[in-house]
N, C-alpha and C. Protein backbone atom coordinates (compact mmCIF):
# COMPACT_ATOMS: atom_id res chain seq x y z
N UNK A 1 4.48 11.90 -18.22
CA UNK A 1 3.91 12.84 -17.29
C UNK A 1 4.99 13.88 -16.95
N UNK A 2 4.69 15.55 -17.15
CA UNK A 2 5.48 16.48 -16.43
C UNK A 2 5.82 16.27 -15.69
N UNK A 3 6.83 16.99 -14.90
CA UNK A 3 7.73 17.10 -13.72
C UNK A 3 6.03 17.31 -12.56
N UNK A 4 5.56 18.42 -13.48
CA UNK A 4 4.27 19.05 -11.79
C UNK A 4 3.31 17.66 -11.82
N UNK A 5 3.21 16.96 -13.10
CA UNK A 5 2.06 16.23 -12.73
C UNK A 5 2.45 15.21 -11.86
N UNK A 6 4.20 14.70 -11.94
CA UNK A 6 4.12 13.54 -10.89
C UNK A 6 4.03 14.50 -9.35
N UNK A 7 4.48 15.34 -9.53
CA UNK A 7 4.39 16.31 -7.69
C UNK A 7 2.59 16.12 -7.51
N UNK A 8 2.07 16.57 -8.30
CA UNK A 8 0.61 16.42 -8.06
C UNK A 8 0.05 15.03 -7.89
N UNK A 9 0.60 14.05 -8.61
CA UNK A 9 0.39 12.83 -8.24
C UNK A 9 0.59 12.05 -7.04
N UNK A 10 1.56 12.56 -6.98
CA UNK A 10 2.39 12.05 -5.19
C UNK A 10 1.62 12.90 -4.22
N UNK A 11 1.35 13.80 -4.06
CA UNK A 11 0.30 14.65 -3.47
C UNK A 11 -0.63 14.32 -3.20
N UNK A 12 -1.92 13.46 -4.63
CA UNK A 12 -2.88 13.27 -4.50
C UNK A 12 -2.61 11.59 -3.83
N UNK A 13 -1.89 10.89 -4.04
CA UNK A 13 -2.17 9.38 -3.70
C UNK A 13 -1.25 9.93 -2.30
N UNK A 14 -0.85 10.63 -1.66
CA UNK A 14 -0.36 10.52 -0.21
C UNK A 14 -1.78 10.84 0.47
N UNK A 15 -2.81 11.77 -0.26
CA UNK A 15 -3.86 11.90 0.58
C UNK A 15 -5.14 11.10 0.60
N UNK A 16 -4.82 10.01 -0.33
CA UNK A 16 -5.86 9.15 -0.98
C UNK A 16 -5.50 8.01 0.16
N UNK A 17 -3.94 7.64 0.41
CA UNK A 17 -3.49 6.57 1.47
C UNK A 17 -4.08 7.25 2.79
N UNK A 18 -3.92 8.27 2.94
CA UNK A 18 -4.72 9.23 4.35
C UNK A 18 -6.16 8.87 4.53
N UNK A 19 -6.69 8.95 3.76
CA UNK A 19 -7.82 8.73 3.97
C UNK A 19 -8.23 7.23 3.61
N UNK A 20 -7.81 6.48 2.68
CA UNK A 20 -8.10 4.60 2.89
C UNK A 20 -7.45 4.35 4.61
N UNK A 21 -6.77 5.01 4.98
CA UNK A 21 -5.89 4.54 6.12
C UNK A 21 -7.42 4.20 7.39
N UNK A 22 -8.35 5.27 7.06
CA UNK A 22 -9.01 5.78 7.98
C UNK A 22 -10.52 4.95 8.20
N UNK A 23 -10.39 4.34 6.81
CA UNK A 23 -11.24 3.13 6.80
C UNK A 23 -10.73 2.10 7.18
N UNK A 24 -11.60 1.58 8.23
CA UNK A 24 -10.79 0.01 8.82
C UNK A 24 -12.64 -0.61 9.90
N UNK A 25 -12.10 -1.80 9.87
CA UNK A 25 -13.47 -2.79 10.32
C UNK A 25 -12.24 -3.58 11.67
N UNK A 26 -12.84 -3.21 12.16
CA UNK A 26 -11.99 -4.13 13.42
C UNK A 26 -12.07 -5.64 12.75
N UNK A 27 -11.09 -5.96 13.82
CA UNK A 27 -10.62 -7.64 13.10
C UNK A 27 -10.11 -7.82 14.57
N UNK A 28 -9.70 -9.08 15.08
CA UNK A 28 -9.11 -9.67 16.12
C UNK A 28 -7.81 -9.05 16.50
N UNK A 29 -6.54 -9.42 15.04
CA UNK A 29 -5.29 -8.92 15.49
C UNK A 29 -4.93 -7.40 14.84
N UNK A 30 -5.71 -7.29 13.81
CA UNK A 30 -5.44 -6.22 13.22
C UNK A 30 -6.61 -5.29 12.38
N UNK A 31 -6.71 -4.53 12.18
CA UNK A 31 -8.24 -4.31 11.42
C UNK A 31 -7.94 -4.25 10.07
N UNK A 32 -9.41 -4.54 9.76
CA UNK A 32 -9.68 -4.45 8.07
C UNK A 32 -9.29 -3.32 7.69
N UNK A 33 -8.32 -3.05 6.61
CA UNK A 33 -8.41 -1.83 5.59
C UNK A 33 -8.05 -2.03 4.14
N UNK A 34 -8.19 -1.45 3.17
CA UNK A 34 -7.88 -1.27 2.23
C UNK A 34 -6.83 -0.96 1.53
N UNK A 35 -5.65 -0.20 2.65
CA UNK A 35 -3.87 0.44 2.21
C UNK A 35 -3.27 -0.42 1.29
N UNK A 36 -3.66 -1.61 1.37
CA UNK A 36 -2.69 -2.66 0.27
C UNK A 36 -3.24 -2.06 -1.26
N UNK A 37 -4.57 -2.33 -0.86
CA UNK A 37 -5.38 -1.88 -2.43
C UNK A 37 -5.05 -0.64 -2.65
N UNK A 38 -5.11 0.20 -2.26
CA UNK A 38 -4.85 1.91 -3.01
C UNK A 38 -3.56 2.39 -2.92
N UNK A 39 -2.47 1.31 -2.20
CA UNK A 39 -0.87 1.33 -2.39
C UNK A 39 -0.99 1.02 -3.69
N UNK A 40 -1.26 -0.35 -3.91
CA UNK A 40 -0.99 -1.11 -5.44
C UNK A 40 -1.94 -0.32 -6.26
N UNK A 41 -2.88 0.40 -6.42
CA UNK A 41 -3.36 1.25 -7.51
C UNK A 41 -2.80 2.34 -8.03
N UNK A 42 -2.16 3.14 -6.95
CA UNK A 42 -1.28 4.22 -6.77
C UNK A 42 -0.01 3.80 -7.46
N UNK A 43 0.81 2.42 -7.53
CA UNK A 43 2.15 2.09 -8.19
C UNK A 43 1.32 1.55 -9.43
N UNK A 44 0.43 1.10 -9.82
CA UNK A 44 -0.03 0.50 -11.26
C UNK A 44 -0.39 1.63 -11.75
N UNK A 45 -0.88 2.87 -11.18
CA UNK A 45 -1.25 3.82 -12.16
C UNK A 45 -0.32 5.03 -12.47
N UNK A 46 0.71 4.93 -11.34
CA UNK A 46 1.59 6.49 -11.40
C UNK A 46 3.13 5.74 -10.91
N UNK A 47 3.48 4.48 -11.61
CA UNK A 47 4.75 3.76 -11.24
C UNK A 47 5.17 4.02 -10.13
N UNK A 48 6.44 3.33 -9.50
CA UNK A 48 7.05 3.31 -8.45
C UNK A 48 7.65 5.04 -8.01
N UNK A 49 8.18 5.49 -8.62
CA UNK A 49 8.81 6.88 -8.32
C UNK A 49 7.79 7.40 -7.32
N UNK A 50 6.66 7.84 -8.05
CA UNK A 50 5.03 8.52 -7.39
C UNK A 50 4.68 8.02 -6.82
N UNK A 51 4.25 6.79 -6.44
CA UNK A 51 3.56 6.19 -5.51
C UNK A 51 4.23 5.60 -4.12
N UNK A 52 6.23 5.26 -4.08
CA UNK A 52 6.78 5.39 -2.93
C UNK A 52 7.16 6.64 -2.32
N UNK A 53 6.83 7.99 -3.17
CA UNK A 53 7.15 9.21 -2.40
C UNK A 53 6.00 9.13 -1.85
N UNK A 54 4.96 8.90 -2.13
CA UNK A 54 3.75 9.28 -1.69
C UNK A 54 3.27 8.11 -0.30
N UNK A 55 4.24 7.13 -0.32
CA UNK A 55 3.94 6.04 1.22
C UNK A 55 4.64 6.84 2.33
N UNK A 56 5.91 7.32 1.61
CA UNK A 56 7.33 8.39 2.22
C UNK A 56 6.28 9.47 3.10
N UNK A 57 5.84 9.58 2.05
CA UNK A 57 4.56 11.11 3.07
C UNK A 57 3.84 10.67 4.27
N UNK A 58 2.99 9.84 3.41
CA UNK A 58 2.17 9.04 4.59
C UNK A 58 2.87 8.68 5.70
N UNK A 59 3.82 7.76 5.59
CA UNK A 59 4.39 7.47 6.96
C UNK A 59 4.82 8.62 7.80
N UNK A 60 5.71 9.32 6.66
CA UNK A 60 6.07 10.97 7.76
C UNK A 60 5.16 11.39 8.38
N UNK A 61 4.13 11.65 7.68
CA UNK A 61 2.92 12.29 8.47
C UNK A 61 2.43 11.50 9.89
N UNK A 62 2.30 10.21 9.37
CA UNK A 62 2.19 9.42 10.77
C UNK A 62 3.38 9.53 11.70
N UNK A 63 4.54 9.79 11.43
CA UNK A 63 5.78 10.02 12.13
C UNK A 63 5.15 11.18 13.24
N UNK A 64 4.90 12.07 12.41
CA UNK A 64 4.81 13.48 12.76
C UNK A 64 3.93 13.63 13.98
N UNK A 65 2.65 12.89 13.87
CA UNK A 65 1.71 12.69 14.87
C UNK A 65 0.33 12.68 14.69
N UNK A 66 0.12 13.06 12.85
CA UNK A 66 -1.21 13.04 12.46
C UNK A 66 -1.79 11.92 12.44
N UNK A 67 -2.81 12.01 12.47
CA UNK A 67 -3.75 10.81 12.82
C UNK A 67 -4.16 9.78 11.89
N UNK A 68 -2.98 9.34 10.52
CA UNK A 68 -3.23 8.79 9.22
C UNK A 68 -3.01 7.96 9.11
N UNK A 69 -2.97 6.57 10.48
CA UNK A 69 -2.71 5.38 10.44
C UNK A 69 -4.34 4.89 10.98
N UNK A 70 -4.42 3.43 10.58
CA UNK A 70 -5.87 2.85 10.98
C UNK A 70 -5.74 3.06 12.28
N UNK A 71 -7.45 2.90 12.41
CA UNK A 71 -7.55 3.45 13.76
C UNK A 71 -7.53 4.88 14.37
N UNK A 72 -7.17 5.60 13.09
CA UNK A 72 -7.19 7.24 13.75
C UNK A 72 -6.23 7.71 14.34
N UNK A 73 -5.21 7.15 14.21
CA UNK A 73 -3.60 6.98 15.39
C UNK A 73 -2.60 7.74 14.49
N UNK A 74 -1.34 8.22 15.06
CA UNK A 74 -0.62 8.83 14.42
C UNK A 74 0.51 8.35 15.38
N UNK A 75 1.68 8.94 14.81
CA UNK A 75 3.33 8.74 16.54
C UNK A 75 3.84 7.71 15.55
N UNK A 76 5.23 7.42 16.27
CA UNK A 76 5.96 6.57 16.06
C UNK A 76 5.65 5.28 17.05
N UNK A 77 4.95 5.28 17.45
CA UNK A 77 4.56 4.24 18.83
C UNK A 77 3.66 2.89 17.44
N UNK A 78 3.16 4.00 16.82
CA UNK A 78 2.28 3.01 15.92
C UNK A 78 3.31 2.04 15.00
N UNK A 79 4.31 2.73 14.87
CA UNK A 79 5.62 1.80 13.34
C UNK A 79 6.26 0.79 15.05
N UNK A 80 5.94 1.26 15.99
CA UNK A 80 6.83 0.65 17.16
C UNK A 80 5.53 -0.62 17.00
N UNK A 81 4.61 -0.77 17.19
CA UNK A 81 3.47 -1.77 17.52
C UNK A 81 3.50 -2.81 16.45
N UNK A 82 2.63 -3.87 16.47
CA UNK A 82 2.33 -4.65 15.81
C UNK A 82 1.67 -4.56 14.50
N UNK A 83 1.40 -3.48 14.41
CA UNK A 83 1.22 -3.26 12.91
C UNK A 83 2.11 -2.24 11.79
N UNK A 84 3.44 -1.85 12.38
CA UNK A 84 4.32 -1.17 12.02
C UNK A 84 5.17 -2.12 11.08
N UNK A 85 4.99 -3.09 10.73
CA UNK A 85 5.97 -3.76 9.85
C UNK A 85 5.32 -3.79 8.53
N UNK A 86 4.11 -4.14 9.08
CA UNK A 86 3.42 -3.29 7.33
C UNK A 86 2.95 -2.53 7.00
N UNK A 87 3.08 -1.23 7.87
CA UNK A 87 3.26 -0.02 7.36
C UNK A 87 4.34 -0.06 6.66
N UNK A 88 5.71 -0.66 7.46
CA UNK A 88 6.80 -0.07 6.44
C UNK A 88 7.01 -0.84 4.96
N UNK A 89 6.41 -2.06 5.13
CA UNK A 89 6.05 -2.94 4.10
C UNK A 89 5.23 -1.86 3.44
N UNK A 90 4.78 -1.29 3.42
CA UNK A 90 3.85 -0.57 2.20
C UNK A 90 5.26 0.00 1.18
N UNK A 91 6.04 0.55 1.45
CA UNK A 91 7.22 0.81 0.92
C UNK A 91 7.51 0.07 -0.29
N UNK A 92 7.65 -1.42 0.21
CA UNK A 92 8.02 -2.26 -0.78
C UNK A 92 6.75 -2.95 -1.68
N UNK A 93 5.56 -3.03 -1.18
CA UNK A 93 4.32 -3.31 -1.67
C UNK A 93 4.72 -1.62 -3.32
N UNK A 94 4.69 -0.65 -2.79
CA UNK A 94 4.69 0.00 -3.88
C UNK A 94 5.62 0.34 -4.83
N UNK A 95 7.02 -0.11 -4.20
CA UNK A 95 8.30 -0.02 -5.56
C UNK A 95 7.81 -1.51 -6.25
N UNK A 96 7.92 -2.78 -5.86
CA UNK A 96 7.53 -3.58 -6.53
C UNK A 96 6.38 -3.75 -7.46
N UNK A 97 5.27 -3.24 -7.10
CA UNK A 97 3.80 -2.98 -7.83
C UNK A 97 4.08 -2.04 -8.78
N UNK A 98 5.07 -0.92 -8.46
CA UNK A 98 5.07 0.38 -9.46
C UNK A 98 5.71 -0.78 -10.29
N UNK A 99 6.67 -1.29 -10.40
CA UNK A 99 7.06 -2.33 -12.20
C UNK A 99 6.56 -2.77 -12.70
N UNK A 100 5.05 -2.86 -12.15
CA UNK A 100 4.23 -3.48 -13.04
C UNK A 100 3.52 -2.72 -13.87
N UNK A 101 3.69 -1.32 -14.16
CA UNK A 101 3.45 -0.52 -14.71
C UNK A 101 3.73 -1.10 -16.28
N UNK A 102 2.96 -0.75 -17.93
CA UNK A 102 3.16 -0.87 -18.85
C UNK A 102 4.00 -2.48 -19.18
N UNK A 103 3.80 -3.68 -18.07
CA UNK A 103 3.79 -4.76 -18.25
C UNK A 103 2.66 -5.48 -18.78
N UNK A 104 3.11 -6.54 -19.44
CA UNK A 104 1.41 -7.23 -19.91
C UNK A 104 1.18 -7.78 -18.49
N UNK A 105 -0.50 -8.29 -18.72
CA UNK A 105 -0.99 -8.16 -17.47
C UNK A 105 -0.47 -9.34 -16.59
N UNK A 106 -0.30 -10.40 -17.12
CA UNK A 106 0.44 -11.45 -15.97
C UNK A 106 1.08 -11.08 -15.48
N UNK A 107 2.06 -10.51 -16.30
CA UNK A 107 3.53 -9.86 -15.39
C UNK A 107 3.21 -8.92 -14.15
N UNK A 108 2.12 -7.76 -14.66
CA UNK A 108 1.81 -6.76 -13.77
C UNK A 108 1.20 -7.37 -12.40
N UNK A 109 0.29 -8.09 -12.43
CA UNK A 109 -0.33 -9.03 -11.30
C UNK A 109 0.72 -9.63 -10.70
N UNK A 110 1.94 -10.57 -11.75
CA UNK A 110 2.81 -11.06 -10.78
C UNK A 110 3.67 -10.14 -9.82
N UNK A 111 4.12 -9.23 -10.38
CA UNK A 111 4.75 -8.01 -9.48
C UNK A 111 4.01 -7.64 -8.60
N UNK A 112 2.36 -7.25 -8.68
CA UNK A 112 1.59 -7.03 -7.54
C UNK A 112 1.71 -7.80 -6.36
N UNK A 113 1.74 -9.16 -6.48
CA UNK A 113 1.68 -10.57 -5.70
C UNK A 113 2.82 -10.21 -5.38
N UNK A 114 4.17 -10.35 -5.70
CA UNK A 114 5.45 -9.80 -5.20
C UNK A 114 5.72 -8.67 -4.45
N UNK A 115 5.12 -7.85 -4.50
CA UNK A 115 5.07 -6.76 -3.57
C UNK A 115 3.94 -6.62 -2.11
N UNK A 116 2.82 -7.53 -2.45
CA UNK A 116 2.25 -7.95 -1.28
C UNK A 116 2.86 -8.89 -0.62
N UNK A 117 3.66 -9.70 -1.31
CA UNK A 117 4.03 -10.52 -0.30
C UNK A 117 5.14 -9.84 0.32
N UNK A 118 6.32 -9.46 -0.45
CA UNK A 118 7.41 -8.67 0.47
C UNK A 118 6.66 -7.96 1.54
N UNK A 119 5.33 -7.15 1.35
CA UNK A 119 4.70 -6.02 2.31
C UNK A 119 4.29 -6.96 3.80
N UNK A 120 3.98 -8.54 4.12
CA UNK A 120 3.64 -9.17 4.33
C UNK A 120 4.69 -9.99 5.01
N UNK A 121 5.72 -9.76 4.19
CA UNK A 121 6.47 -10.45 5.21
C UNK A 121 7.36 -9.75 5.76
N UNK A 122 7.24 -8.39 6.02
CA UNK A 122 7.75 -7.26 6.50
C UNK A 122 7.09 -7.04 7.97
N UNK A 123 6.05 -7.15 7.62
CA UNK A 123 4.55 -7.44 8.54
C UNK A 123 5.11 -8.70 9.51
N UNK A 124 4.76 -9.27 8.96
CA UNK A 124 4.75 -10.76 9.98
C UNK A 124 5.50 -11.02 10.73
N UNK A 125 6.98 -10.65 10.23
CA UNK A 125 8.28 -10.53 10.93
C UNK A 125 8.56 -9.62 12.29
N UNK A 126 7.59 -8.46 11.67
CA UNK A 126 7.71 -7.38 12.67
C UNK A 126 6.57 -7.84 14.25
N UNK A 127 5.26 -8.44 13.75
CA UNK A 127 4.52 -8.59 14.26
C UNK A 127 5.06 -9.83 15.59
N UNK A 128 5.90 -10.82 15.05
CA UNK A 128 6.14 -12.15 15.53
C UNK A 128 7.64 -11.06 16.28
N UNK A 129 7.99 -10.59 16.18
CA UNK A 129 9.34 -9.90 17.23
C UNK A 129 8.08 -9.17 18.19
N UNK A 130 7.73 -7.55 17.67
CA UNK A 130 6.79 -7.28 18.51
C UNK A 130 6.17 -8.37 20.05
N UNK A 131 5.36 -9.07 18.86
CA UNK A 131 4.87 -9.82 20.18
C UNK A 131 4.77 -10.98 20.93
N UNK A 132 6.27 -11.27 20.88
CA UNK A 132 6.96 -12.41 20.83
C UNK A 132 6.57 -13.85 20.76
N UNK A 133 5.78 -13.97 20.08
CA UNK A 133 5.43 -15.24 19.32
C UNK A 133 6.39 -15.60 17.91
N UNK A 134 5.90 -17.04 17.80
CA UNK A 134 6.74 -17.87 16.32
C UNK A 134 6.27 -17.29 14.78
N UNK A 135 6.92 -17.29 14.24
CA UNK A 135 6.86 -16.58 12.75
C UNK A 135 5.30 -17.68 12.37
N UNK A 136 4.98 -18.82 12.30
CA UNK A 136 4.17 -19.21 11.72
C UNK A 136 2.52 -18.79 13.05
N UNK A 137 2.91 -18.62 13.69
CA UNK A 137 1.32 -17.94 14.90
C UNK A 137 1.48 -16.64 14.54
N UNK A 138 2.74 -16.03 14.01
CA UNK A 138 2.44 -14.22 13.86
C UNK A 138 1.60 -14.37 12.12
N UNK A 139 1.97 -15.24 10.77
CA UNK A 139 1.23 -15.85 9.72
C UNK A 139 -0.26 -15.64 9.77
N UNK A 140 -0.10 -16.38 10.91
CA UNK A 140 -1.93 -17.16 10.68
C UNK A 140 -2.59 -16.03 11.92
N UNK A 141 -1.74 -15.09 12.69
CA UNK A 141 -2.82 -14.43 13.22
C UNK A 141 -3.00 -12.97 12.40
N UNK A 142 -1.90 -12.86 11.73
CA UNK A 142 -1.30 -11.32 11.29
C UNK A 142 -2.21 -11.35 9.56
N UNK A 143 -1.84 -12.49 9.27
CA UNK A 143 -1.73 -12.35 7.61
C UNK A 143 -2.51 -13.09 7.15
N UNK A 144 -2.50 -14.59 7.57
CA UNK A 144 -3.62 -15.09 6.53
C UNK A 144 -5.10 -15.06 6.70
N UNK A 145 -6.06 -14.51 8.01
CA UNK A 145 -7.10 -13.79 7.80
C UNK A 145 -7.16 -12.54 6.34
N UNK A 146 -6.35 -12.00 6.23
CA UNK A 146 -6.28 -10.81 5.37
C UNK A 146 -6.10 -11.23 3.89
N UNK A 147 -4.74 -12.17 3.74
CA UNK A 147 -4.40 -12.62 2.51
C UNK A 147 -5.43 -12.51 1.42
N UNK A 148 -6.33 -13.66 1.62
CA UNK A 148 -7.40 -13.82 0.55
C UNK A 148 -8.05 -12.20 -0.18
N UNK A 149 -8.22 -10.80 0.89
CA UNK A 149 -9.08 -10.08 0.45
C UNK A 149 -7.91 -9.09 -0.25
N UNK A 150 -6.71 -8.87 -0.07
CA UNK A 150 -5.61 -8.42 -0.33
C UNK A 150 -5.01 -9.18 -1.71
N UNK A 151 -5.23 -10.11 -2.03
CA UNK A 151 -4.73 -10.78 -3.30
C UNK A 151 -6.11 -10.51 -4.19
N UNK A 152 -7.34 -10.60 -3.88
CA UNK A 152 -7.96 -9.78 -5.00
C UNK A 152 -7.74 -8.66 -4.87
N UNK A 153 -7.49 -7.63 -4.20
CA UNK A 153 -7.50 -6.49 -4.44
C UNK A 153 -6.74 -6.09 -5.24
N UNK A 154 -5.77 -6.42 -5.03
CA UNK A 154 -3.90 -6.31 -6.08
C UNK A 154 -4.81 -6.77 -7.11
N UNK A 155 -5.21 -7.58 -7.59
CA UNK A 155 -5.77 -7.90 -9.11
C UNK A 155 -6.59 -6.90 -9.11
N UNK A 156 -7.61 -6.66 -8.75
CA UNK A 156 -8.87 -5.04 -9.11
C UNK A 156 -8.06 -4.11 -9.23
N UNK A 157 -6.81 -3.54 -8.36
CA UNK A 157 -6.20 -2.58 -8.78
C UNK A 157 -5.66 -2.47 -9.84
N UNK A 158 -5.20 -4.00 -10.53
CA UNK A 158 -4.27 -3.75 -11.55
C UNK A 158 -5.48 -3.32 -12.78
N UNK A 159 -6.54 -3.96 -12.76
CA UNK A 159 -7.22 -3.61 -13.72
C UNK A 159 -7.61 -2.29 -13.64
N UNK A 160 -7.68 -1.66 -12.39
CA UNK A 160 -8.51 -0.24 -12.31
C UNK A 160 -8.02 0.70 -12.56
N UNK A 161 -6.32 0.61 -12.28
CA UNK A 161 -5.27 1.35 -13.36
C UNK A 161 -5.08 1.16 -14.67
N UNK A 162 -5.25 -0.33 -15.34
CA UNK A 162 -5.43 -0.17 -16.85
C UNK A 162 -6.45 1.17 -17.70
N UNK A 163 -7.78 1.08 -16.48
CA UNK A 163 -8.57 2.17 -17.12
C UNK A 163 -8.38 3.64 -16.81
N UNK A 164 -7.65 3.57 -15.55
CA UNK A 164 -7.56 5.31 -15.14
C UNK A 164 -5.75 5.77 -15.95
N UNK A 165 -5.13 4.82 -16.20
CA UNK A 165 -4.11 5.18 -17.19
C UNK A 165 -4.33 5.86 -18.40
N UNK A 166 -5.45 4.75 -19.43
CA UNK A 166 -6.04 5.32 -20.55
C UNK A 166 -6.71 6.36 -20.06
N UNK A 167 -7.71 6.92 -19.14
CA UNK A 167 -8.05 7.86 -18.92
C UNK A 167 -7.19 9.20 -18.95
N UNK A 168 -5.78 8.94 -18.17
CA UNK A 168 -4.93 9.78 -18.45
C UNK A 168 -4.39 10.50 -19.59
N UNK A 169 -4.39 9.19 -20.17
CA UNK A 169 -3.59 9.35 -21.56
C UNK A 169 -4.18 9.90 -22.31
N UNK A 170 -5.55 9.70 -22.45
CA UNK A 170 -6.89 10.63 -23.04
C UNK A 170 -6.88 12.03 -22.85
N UNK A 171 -6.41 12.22 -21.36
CA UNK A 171 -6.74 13.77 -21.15
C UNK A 171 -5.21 14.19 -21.47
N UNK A 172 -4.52 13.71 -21.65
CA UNK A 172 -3.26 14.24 -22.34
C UNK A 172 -3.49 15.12 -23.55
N UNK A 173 -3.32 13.73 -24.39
CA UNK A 173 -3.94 14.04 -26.20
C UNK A 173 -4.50 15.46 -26.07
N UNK A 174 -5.87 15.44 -25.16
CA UNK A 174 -6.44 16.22 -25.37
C UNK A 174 -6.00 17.80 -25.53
N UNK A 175 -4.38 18.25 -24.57
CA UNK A 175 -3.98 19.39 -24.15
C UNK A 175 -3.17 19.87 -25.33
């Protein structure tokens, strides 16, 4: 990929995380969203380089005050709260997932799983300081509701980049 297409890439998956951000289903401790899944699609389809500039954005933007964290929220108050540890866990959810790029597929899935979990236990850690409870009550209130729908997703992504890769690669040839 050109120099412009990864700028365009990082571009398009910072506004693709903007808007999954914005989908969310309330939940008890944290709400439902999708950021794990379209982090890890974003590093399986446009490797680590593109897809952690593009968390880099997202978070700035939420830094900044735009409203691109679940819930419609923006500030630093949000990376300050209980769900700020996996925001910054998205970081590592997508350098790890981006290696799974042009791996056979076990490998790529295993890197996925490796990068959710680092994202997760970035999370949990943050969540269990936050709100001063024990690492295994911040687990089971933070993470393992979520786990199950987050470990398929990392697998759908990896496959959904196998096909939007070849897609790429198609419209390459083509130029």
């Amino acid at each position: 990929m050109t120099r412009a297409g990864r700028i365009a890439a990082t571009g398009v998956l910072a506004a693709l995380y903007c808007v999954v951000s914005l989908i969310s289903v309330p939940f008890p401790a944290m709400p439902l969203t999708f950021q794990c899944f379209a982090i890890a699609l974003g590093a399986y389809s446009f490797g680590a380089p593109s897809a952690t500039a593009a968390v880099a954005v997202y978070i700035g933007l939420g830094l900044l005050g735009l409203p691109v964290f679940s819930g419609i929220q923006g500030g630093a108050g949000v990376l300050m709260g209980p769900t700020g540890g996996y925001i910054a866990g998205f970081v590592l959810l997508s350098v790890i997932s981006g290696f799974g790029v042009e791996k056979s597929k076990v490998s790529g899935v295993c890197l996925g799983f490796a990068g959710l979990a680092a994202c997760y236990v970035a999370g949990v850690a943050w969540f269990a300081f936050v709100s001063g409870v024990g690492v295994w009550e911040a687990f089971c209130v933070s993470a393992l509701p979520y786990l199950p729908k987050d470990a398929v997703m990392t697998v759908l992504a990896y496959f959904l980049s196998l096909r939007l890769r070849a897609a790429l690669k198609r419209q390459e040839k083509q130029k």
